[in-house]
N, C-alpha and C. Protein backbone atom coordinates (compact mmCIF):
# COMPACT_ATOMS: atom_id res chain seq x y z
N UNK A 1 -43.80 54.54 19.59
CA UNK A 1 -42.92 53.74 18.77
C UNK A 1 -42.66 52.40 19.46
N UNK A 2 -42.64 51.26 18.66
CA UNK A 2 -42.35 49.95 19.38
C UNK A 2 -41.18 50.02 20.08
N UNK A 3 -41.16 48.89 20.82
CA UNK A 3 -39.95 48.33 21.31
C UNK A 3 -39.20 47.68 20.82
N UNK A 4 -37.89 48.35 19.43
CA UNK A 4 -37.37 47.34 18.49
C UNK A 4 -36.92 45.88 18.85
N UNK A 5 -36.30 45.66 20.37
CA UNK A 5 -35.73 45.14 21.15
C UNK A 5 -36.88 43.67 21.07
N UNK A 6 -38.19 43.89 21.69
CA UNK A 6 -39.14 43.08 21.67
C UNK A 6 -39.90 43.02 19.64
N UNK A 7 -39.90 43.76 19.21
CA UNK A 7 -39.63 43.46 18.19
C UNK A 7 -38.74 42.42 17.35
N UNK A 8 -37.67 42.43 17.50
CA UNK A 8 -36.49 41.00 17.22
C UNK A 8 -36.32 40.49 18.19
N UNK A 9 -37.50 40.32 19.09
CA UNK A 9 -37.22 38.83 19.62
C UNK A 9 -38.50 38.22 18.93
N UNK A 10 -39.47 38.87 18.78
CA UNK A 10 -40.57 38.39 17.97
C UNK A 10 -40.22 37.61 17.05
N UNK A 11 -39.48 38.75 16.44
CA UNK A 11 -38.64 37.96 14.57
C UNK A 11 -38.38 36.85 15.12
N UNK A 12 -37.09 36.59 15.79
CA UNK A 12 -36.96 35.42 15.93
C UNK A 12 -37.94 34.34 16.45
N UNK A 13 -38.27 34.23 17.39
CA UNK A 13 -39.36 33.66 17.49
C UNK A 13 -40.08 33.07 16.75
N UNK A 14 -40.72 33.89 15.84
CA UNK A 14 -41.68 33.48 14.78
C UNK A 14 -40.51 32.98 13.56
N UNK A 15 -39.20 33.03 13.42
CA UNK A 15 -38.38 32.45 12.70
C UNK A 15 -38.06 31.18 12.92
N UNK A 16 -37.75 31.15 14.55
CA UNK A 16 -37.49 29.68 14.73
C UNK A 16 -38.91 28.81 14.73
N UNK A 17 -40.23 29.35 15.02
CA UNK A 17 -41.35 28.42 14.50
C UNK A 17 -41.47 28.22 13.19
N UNK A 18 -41.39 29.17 12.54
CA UNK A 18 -41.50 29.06 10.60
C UNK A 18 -40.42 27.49 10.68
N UNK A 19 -39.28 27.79 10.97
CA UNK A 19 -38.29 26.54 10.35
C UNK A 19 -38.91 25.04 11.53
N UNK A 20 -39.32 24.90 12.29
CA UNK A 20 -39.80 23.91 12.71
C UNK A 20 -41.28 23.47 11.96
N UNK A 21 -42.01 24.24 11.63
CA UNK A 21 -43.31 23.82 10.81
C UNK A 21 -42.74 23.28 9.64
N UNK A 22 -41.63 24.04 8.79
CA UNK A 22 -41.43 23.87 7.88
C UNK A 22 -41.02 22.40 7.90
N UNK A 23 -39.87 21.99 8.87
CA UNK A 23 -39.70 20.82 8.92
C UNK A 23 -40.14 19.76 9.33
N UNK A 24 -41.98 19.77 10.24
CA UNK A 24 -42.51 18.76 9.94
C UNK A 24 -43.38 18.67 8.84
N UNK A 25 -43.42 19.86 7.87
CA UNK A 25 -44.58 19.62 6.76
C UNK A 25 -43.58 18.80 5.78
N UNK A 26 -42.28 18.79 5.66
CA UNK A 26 -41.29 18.40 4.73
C UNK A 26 -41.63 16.68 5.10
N UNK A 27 -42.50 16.19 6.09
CA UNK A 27 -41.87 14.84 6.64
C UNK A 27 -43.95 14.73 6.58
N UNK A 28 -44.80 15.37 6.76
CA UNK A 28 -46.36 15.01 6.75
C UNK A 28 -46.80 14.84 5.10
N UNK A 29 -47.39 14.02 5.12
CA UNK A 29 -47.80 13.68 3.75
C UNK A 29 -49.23 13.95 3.75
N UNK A 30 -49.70 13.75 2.54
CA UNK A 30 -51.35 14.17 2.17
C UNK A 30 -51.41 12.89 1.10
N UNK A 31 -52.63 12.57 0.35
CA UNK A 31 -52.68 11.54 -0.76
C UNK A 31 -53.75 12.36 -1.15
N UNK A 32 -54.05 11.76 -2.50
CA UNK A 32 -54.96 12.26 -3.30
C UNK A 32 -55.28 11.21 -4.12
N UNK A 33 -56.67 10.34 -4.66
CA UNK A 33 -57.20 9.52 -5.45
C UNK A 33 -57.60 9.63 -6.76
N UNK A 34 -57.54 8.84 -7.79
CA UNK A 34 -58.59 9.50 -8.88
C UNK A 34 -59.08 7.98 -9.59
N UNK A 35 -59.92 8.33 -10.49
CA UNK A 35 -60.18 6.98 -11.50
C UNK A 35 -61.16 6.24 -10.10
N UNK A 36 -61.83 6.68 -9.08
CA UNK A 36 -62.07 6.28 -8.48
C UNK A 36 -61.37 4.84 -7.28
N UNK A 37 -59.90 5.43 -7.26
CA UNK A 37 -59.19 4.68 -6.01
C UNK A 37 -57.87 4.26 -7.28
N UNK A 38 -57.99 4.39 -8.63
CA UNK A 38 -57.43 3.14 -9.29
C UNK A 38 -56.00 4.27 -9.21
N UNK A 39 -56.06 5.17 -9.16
CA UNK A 39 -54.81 5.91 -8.95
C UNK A 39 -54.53 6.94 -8.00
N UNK A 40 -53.40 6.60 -7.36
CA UNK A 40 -53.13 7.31 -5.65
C UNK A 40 -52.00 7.89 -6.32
N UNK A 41 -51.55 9.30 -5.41
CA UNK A 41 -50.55 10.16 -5.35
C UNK A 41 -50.46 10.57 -4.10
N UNK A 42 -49.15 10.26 -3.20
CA UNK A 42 -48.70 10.64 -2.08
C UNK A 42 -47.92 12.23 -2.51
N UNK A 43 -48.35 12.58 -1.42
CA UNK A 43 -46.95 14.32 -1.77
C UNK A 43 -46.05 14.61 -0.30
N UNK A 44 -45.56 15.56 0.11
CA UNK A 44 -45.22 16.23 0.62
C UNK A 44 -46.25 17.43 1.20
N UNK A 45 -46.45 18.09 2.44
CA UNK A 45 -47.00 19.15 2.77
C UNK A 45 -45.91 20.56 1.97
N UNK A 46 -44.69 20.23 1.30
CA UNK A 46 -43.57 21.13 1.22
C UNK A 46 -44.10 20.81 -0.35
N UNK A 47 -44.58 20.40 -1.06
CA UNK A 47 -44.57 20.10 -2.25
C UNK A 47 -43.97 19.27 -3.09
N UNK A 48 -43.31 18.14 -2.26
CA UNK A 48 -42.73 17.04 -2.82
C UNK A 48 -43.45 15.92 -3.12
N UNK A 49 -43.30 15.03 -4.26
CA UNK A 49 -44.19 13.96 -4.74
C UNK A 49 -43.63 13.21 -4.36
N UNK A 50 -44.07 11.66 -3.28
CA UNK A 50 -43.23 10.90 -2.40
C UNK A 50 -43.63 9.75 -3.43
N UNK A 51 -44.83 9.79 -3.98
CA UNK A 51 -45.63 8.27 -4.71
C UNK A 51 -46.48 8.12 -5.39
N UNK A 52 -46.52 7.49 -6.29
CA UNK A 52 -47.72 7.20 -7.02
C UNK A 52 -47.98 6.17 -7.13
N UNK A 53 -49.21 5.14 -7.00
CA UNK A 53 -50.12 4.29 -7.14
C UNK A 53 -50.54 3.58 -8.63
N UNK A 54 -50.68 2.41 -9.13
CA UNK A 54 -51.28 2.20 -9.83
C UNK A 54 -52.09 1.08 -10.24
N UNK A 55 -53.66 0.97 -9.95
CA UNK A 55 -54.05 -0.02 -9.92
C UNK A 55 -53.56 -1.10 -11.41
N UNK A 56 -53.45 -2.25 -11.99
CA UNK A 56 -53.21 -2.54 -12.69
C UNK A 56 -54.20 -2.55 -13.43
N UNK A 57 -55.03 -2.70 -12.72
CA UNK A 57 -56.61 -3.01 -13.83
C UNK A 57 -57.02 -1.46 -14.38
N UNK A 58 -56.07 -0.07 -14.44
CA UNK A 58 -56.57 0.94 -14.73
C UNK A 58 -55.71 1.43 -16.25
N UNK A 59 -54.36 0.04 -16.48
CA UNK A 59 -53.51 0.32 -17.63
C UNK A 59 -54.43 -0.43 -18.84
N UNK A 60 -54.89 0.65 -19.88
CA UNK A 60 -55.41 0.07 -21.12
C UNK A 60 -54.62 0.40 -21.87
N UNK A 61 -53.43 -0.28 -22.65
CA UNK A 61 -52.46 -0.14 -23.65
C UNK A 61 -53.85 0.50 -24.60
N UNK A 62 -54.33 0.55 -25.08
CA UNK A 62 -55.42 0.93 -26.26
C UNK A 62 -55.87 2.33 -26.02
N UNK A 63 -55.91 2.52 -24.49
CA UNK A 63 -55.73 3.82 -24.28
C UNK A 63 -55.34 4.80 -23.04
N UNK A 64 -54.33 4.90 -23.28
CA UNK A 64 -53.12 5.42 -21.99
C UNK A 64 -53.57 7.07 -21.89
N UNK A 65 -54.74 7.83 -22.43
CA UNK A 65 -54.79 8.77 -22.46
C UNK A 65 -55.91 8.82 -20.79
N UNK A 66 -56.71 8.17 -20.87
CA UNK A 66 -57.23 7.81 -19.36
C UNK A 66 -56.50 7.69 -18.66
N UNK A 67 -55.43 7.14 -18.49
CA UNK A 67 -54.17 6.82 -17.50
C UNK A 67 -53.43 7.59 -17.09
N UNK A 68 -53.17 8.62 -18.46
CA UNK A 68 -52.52 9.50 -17.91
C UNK A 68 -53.14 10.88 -17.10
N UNK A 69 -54.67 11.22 -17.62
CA UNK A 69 -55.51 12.03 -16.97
C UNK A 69 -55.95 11.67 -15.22
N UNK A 70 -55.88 10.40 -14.96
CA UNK A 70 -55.88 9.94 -13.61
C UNK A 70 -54.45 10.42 -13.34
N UNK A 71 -53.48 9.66 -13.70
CA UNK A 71 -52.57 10.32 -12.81
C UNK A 71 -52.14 12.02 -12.94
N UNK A 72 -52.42 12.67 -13.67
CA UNK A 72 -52.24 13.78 -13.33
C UNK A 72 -53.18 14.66 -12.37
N UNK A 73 -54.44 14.05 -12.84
CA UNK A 73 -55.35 14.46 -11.65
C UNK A 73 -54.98 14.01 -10.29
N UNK A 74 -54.99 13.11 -9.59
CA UNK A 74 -54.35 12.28 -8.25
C UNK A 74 -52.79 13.30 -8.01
N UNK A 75 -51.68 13.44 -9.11
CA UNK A 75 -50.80 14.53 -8.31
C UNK A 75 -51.49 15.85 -8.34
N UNK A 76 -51.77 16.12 -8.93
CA UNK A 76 -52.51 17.50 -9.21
C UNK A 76 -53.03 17.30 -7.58
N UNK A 77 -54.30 17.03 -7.40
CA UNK A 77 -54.89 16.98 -6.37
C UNK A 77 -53.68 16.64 -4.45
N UNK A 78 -53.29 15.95 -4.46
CA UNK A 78 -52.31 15.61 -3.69
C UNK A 78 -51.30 16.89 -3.78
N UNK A 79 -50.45 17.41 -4.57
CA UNK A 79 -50.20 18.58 -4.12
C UNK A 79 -50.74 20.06 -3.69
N UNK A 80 -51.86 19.69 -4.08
CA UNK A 80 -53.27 21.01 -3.95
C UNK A 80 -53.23 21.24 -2.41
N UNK A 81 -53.45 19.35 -2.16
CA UNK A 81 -53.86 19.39 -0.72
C UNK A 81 -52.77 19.67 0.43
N UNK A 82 -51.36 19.11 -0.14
CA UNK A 82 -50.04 19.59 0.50
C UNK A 82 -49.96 21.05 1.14
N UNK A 83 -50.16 21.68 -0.30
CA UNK A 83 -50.06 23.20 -0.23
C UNK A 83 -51.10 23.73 0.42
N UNK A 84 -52.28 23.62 0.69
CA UNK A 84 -53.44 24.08 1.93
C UNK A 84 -53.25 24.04 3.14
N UNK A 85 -52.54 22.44 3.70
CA UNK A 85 -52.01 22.40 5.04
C UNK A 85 -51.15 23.31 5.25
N UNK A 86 -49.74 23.54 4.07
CA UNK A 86 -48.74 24.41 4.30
C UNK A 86 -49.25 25.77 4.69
N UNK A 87 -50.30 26.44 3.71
CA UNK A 87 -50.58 27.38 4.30
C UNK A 87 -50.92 28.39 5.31
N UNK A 88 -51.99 26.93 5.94
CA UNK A 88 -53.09 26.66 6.80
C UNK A 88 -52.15 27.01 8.58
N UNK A 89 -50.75 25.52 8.11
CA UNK A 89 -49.88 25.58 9.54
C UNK A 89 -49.36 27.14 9.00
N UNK A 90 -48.23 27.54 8.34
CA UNK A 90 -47.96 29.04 8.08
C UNK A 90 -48.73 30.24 8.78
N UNK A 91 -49.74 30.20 8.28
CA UNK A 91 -50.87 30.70 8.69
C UNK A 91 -51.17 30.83 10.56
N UNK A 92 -51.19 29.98 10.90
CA UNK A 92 -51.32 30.24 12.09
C UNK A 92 -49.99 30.51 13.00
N UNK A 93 -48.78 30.97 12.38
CA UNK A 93 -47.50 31.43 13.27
C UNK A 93 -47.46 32.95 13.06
N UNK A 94 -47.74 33.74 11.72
CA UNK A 94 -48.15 35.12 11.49
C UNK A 94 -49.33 35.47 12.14
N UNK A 95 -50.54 34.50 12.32
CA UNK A 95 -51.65 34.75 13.11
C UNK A 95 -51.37 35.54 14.33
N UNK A 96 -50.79 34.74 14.87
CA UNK A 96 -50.50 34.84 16.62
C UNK A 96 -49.66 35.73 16.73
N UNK A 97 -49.05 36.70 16.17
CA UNK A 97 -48.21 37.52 15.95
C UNK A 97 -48.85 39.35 15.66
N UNK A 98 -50.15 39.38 15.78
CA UNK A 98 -50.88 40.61 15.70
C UNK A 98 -50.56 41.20 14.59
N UNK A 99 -50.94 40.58 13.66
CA UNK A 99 -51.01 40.95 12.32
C UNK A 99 -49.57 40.51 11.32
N UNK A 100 -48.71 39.88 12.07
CA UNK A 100 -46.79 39.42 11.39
C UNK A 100 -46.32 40.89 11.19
N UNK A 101 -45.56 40.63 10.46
CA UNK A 101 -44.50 41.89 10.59
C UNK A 101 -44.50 42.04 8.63
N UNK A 102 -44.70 42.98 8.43
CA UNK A 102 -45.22 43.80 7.32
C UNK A 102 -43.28 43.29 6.26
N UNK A 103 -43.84 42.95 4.81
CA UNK A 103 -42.63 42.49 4.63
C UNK A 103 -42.34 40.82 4.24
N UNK A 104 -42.80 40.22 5.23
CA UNK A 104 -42.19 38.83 5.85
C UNK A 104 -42.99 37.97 5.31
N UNK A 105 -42.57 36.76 4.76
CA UNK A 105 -43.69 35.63 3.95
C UNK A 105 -44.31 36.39 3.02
């Protein structure tokens, strides 16, 4: 039977790394392009949308339906990529932990 003792210090441990990753992914950004550059989307690694881009030469009043498919593609994409890093850092604090603790995340 484990050592509950070394057991919750683990927890913690791997608690106080979870909230430090967490709080530099809240502050690392990712971007994402579309329309070929004419529209950018900044995010959050936490899933926050910090920005969007817009070339001017990509607004056609005649047809905003292109415009709007770039920009949803560019956040679309930009939070895709947020959420991979998140995982990715996540990922490696349960790693190192011999399998995490059954339950947790």
């Amino acid at each position: 039977m484990p050592n509950i003792n070394k057991l919750m210090k683990q927890a913690a441990q791997m608690q106080r790394q979870m909230e430090t990753i967490q709080a530099e992914l809240a502050e690392r950004t990712v971007e994402h392009t579309s329309g070929g550059g004419a529209v950018k989307a900044v995010a959050t690694c936490d899933g926050a949308l910090k920005s969007v881009s817009i070339d001017p030469s990509a607004v056609d009043p005649e047809d905003v339906s292109i415009l709007e498919e770039m920009v949803l593609t560019a956040v679309n994409g930009a939070l895709e990529k947020g959420k991979e890093v998140n995982t990715a850092e996540m990922g490696k604090i349960t790693a190192g932990m011999g399998g995490g603790f059954p339950g947790m995340m």
